[in-house]
PDB file of N, CA and C in Angstrom:
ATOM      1  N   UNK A   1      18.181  10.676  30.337  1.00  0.00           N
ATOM      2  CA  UNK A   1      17.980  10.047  31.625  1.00  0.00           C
ATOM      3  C   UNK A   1      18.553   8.636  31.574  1.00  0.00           C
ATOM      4  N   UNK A   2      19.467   8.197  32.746  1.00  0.00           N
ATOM      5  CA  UNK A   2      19.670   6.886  32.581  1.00  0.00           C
ATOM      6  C   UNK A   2      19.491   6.029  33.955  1.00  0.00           C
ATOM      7  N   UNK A   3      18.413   5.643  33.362  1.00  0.00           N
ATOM      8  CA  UNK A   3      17.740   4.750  35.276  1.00  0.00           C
ATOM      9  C   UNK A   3      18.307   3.154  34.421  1.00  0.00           C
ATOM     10  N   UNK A   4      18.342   2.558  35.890  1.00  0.00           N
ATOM     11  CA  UNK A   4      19.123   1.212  36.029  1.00  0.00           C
ATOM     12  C   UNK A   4      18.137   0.677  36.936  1.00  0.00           C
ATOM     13  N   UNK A   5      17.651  -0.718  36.019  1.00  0.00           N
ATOM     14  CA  UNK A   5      17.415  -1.677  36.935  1.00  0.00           C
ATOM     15  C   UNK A   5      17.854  -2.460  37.915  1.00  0.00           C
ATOM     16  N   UNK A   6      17.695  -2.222  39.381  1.00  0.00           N
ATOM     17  CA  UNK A   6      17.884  -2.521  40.115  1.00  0.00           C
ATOM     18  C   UNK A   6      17.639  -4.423  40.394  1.00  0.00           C
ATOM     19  N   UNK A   7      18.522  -5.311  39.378  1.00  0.00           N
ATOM     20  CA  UNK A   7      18.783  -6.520  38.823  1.00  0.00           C
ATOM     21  C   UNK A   7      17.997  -7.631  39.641  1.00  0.00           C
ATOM     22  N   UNK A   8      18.444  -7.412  41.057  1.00  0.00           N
ATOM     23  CA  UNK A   8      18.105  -8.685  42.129  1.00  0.00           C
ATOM     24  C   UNK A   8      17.142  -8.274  42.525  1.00  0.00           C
ATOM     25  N   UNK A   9      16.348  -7.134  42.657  1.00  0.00           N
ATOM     26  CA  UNK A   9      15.199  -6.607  42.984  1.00  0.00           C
ATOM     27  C   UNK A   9      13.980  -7.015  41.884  1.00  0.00           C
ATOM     28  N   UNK A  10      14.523  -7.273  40.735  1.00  0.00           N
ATOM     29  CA  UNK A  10      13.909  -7.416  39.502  1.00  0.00           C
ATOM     30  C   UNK A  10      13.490  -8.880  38.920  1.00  0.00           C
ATOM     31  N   UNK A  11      14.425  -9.598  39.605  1.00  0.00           N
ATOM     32  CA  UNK A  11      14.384 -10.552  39.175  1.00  0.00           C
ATOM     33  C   UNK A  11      13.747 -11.832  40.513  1.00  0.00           C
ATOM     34  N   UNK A  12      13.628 -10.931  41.906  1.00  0.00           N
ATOM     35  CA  UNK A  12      12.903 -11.699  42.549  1.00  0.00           C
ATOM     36  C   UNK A  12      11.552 -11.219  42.294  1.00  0.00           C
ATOM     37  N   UNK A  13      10.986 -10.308  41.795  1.00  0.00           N
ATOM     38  CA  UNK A  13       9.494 -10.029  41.357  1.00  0.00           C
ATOM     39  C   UNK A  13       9.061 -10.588  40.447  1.00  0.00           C
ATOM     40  N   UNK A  14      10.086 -11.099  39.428  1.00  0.00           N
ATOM     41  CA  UNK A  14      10.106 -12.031  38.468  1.00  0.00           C
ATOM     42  C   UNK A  14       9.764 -13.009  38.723  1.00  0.00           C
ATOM     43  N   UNK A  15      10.456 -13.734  39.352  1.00  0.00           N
ATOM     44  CA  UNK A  15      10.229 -15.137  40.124  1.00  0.00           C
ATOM     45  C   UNK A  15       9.364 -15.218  40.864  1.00  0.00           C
ATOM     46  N   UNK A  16       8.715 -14.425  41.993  1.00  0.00           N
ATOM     47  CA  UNK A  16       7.522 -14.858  42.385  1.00  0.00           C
ATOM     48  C   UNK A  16       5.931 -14.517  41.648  1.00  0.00           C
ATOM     49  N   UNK A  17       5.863 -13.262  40.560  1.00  0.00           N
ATOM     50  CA  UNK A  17       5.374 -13.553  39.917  1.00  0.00           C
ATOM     51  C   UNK A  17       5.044 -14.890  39.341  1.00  0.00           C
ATOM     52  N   UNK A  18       6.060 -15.229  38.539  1.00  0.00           N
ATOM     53  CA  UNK A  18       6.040 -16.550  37.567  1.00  0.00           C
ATOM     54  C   UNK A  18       5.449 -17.872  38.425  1.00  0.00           C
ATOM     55  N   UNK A  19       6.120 -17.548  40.071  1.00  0.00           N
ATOM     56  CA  UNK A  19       5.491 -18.746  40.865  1.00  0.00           C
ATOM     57  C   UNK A  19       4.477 -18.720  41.545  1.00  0.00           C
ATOM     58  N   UNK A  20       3.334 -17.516  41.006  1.00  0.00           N
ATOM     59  CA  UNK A  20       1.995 -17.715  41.363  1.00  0.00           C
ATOM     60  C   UNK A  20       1.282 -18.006  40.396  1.00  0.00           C
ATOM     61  N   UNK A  21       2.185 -17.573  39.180  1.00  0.00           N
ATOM     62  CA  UNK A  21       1.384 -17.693  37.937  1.00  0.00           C
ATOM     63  C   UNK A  21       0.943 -19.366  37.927  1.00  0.00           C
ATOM     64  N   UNK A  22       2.210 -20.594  37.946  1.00  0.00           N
ATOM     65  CA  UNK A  22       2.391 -21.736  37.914  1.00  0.00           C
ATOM     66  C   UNK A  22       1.545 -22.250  39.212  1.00  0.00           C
ATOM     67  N   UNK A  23       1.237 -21.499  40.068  1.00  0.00           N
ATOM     68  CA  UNK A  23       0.226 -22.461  41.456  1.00  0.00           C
ATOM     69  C   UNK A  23      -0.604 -22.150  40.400  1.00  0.00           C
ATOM     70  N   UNK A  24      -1.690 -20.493  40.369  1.00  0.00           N
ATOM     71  CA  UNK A  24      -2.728 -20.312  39.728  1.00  0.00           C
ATOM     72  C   UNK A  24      -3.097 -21.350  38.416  1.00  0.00           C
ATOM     73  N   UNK A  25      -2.146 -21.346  37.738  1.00  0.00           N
ATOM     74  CA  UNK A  25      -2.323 -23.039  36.620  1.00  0.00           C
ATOM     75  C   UNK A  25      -2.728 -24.233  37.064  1.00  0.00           C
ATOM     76  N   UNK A  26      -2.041 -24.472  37.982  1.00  0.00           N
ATOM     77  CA  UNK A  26      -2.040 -25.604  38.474  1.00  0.00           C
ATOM     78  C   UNK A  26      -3.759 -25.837  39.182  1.00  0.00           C
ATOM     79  N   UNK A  27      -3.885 -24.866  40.219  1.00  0.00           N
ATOM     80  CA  UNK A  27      -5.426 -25.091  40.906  1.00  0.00           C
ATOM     81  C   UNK A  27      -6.722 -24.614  39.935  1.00  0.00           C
ATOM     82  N   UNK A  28      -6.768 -23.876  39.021  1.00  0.00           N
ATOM     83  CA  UNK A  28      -7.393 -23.661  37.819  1.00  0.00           C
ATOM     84  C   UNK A  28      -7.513 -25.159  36.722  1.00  0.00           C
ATOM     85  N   UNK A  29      -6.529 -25.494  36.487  1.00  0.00           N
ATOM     86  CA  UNK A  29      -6.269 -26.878  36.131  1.00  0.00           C
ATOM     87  C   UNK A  29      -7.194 -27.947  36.641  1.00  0.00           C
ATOM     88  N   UNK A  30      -6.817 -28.217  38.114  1.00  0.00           N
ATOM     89  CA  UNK A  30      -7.687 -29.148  39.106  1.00  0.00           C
ATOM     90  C   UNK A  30      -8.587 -28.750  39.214  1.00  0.00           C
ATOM     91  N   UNK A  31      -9.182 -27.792  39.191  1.00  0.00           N
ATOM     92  CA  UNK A  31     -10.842 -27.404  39.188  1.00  0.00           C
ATOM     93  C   UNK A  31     -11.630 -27.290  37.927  1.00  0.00           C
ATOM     94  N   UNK A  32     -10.830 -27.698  36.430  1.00  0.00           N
ATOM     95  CA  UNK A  32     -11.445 -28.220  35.461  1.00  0.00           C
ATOM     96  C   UNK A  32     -11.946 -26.429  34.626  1.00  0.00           C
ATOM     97  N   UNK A  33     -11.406 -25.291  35.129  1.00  0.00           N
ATOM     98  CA  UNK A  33     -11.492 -24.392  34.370  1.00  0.00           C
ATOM     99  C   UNK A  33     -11.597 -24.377  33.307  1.00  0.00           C
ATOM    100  N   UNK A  34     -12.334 -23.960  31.832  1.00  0.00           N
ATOM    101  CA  UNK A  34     -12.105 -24.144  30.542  1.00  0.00           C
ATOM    102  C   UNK A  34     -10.536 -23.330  30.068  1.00  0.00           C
ATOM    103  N   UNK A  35     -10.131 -23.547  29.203  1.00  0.00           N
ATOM    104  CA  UNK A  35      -8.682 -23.301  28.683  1.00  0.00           C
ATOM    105  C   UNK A  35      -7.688 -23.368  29.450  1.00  0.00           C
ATOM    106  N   UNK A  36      -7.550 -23.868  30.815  1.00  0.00           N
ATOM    107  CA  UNK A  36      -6.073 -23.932  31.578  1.00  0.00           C
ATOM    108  C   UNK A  36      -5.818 -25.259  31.249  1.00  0.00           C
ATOM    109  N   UNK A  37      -6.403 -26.036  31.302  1.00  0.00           N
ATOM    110  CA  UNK A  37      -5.977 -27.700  31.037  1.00  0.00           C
ATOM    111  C   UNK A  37      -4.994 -27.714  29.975  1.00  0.00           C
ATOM    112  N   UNK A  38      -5.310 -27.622  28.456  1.00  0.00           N
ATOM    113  CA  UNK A  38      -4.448 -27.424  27.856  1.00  0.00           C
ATOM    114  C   UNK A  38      -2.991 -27.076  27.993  1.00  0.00           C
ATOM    115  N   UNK A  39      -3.170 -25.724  28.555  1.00  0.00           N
ATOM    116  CA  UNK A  39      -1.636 -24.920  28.538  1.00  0.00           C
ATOM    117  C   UNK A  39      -0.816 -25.955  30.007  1.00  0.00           C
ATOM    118  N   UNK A  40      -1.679 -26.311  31.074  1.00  0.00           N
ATOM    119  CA  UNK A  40      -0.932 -26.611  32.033  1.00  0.00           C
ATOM    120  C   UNK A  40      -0.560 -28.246  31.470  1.00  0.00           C
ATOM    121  N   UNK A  41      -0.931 -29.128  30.245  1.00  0.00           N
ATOM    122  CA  UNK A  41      -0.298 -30.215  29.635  1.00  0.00           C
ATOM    123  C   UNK A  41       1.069 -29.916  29.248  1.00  0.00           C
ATOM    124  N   UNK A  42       0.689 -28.696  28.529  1.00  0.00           N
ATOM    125  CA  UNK A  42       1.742 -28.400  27.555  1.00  0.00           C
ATOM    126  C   UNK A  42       3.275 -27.957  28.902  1.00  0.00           C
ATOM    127  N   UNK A  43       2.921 -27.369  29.775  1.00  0.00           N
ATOM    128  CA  UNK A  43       4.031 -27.215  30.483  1.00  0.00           C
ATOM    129  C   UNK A  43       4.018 -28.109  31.443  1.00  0.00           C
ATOM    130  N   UNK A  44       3.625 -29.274  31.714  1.00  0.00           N
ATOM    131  CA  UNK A  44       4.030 -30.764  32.064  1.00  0.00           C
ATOM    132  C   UNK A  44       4.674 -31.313  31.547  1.00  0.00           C
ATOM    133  N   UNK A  45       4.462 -31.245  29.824  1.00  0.00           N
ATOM    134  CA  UNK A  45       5.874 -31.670  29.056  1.00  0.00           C
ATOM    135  C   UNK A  45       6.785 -31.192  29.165  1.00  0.00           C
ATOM    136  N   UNK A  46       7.212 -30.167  29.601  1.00  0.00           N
ATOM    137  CA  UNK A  46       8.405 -29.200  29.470  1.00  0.00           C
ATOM    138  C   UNK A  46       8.751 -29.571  31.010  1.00  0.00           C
ATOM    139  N   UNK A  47       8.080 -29.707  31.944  1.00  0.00           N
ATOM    140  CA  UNK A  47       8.775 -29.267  33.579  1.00  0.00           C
ATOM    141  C   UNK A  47       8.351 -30.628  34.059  1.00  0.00           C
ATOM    142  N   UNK A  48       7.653 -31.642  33.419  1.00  0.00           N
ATOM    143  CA  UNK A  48       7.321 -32.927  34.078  1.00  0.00           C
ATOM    144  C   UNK A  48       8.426 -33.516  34.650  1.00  0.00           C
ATOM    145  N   UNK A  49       9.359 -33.883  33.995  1.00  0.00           N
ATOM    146  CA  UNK A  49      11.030 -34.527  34.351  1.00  0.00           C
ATOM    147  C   UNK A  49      11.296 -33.907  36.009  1.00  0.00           C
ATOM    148  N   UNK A  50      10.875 -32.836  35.899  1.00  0.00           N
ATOM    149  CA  UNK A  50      11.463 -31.715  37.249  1.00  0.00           C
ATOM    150  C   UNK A  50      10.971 -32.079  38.644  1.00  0.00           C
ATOM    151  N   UNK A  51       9.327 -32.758  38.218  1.00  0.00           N
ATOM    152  CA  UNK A  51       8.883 -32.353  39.600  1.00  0.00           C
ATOM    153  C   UNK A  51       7.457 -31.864  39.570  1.00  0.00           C
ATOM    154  N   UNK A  52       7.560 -31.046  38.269  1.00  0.00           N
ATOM    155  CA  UNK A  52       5.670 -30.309  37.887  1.00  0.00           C
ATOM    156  C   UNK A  52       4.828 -31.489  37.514  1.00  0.00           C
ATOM    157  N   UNK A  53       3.502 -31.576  38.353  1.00  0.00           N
ATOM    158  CA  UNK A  53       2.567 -32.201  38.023  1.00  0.00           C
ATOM    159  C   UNK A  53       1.476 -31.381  38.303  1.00  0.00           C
ATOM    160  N   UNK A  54       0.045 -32.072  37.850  1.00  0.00           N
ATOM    161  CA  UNK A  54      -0.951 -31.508  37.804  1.00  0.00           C
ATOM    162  C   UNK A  54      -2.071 -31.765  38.782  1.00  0.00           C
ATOM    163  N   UNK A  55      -1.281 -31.610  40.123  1.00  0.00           N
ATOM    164  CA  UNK A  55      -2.367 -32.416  41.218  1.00  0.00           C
ATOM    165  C   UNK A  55      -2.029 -31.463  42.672  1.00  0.00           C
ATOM    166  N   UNK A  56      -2.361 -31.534  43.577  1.00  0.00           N
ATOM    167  CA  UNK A  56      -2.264 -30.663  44.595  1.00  0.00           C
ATOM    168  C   UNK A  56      -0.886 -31.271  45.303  1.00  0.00           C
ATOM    169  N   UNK A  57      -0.224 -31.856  45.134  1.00  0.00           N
ATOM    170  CA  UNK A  57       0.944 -32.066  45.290  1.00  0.00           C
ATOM    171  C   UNK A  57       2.121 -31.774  44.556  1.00  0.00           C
ATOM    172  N   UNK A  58       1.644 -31.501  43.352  1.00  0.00           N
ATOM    173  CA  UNK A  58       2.369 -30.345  42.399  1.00  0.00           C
ATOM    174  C   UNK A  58       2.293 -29.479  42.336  1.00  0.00           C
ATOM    175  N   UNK A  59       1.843 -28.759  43.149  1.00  0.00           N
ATOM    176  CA  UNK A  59       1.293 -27.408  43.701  1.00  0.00           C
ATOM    177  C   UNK A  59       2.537 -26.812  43.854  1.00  0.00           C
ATOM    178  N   UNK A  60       3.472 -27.118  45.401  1.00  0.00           N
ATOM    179  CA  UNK A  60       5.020 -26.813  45.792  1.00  0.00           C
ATOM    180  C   UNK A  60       5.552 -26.705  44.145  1.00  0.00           C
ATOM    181  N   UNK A  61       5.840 -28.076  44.055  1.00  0.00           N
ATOM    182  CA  UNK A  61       7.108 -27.887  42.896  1.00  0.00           C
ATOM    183  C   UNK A  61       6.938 -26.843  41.654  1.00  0.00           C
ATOM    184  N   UNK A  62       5.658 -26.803  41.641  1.00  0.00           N
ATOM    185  CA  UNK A  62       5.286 -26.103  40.261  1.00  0.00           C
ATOM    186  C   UNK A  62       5.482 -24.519  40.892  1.00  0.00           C
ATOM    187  N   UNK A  63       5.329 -24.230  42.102  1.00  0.00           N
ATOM    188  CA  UNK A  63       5.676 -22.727  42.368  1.00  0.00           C
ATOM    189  C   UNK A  63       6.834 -22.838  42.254  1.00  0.00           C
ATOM    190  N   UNK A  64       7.517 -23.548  43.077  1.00  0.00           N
ATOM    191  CA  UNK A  64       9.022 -23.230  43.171  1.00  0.00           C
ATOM    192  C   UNK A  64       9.703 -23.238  41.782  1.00  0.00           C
ATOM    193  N   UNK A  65       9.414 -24.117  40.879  1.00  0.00           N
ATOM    194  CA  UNK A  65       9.952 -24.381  39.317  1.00  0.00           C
ATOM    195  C   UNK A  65       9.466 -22.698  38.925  1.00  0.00           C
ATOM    196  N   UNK A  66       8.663 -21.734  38.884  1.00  0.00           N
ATOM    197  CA  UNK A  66       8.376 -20.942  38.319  1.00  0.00           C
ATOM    198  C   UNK A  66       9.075 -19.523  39.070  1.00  0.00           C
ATOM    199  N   UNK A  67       9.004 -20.221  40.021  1.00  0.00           N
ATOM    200  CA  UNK A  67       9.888 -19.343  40.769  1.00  0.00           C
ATOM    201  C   UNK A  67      11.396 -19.527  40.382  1.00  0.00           C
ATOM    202  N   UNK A  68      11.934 -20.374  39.940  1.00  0.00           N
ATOM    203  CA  UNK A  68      13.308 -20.157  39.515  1.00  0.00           C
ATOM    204  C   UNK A  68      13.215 -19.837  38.049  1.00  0.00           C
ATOM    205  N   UNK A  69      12.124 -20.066  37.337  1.00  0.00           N
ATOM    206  CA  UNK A  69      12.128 -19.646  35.690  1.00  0.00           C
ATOM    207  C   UNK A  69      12.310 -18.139  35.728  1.00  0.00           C
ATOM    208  N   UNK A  70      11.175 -17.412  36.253  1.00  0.00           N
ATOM    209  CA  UNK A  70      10.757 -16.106  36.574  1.00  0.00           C
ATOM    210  C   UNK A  70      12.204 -15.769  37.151  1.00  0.00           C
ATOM    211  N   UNK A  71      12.738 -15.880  38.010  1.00  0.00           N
ATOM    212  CA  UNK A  71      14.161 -15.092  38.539  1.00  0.00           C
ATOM    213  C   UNK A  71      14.853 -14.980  37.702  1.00  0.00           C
ATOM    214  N   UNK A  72      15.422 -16.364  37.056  1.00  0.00           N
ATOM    215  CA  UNK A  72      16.710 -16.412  35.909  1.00  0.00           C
ATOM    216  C   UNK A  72      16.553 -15.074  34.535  1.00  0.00           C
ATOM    217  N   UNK A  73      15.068 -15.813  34.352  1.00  0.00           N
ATOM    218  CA  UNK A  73      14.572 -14.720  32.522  1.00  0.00           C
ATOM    219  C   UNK A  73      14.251 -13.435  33.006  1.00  0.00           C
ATOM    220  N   UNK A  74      13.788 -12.865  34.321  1.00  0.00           N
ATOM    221  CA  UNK A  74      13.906 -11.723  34.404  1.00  0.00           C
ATOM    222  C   UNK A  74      14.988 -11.098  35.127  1.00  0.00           C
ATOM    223  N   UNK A  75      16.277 -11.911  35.539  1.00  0.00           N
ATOM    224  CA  UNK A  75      17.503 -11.516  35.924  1.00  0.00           C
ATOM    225  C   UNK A  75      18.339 -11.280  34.671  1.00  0.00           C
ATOM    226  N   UNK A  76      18.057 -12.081  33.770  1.00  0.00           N
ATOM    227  CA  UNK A  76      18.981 -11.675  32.359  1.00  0.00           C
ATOM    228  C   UNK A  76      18.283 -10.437  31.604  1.00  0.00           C
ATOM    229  N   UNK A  77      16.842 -10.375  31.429  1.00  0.00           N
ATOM    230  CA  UNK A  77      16.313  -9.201  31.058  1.00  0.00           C
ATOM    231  C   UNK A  77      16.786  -7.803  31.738  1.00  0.00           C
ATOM    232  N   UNK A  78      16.859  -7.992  32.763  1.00  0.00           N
ATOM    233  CA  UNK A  78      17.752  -6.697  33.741  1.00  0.00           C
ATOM    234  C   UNK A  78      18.762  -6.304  33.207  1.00  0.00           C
ATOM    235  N   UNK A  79      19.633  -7.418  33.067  1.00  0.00           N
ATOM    236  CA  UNK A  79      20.850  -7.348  33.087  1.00  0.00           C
ATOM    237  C   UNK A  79      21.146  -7.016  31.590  1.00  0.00           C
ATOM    238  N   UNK A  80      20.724  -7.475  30.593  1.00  0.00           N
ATOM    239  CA  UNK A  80      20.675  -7.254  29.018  1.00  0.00           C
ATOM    240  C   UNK A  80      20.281  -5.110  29.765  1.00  0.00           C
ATOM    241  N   UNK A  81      18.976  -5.426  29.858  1.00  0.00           N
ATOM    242  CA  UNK A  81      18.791  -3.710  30.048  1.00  0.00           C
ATOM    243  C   UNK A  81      19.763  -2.947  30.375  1.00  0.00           C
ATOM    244  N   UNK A  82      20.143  -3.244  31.432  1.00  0.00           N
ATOM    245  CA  UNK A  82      21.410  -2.485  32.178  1.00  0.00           C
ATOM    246  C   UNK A  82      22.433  -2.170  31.200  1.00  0.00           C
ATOM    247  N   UNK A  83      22.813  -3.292  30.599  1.00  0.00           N
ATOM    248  CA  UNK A  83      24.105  -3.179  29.155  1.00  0.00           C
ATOM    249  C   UNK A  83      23.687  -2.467  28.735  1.00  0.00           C
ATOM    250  N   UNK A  84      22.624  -2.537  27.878  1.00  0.00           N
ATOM    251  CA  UNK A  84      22.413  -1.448  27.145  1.00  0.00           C
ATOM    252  C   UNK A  84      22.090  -0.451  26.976  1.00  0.00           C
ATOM    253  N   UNK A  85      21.242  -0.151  28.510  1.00  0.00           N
ATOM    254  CA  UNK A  85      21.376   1.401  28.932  1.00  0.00           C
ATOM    255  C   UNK A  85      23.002   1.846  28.955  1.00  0.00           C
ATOM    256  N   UNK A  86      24.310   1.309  29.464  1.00  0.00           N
ATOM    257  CA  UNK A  86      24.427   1.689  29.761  1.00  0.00           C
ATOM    258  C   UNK A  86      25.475   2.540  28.771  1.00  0.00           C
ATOM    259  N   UNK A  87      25.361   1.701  27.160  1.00  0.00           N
ATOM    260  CA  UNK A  87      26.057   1.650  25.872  1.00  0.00           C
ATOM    261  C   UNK A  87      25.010   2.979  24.795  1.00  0.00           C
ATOM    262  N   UNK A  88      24.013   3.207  25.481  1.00  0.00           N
ATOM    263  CA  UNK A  88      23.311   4.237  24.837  1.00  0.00           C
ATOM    264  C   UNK A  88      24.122   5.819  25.368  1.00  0.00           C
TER     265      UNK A  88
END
């Protein structure tokens, strides 16, 4: 059987995944949840420069930033798949 990921279909589920994941951090974060604080520091260092902060005004940027992470890494994951389905 050789099914093909359907790439741009794949990679916008990707991306909005990833950019609810990054709100859900973010308002989990501000409401002092136990263990989100941490992880949402750690990706302030990484996306702070961008735009991501940890306040309800970082809310936007931090979806949209995850929303373009999520598209790109699961547009190349497609696309890696696809190759190599299509080399099997």
């Amino acid at each position: 059987m050789n099914f093909k990921l359907k790439t741009l279909k794949f990679a916008l589920a990707g991306g909005i995944w990833l950019g609810f994941i990054f709100i859900f951090l973010i308002i989990f974060s501000i409401l002092n949840v136990p263990g989100f604080v941490p992880l949402s520091e750690f990706i302030n260092q990484i996306y702070g420069p961008y735009g991501f902060s940890i306040s309800w005004g970082g809310l936007i940027m931090g979806g949209i930033l995850g929303f373009a992470e999520g598209f790109v890494q699961f547009g190349i994951i497609a696309l890696i798949y696809n190759w190599l389905n299509r080399n099997s």
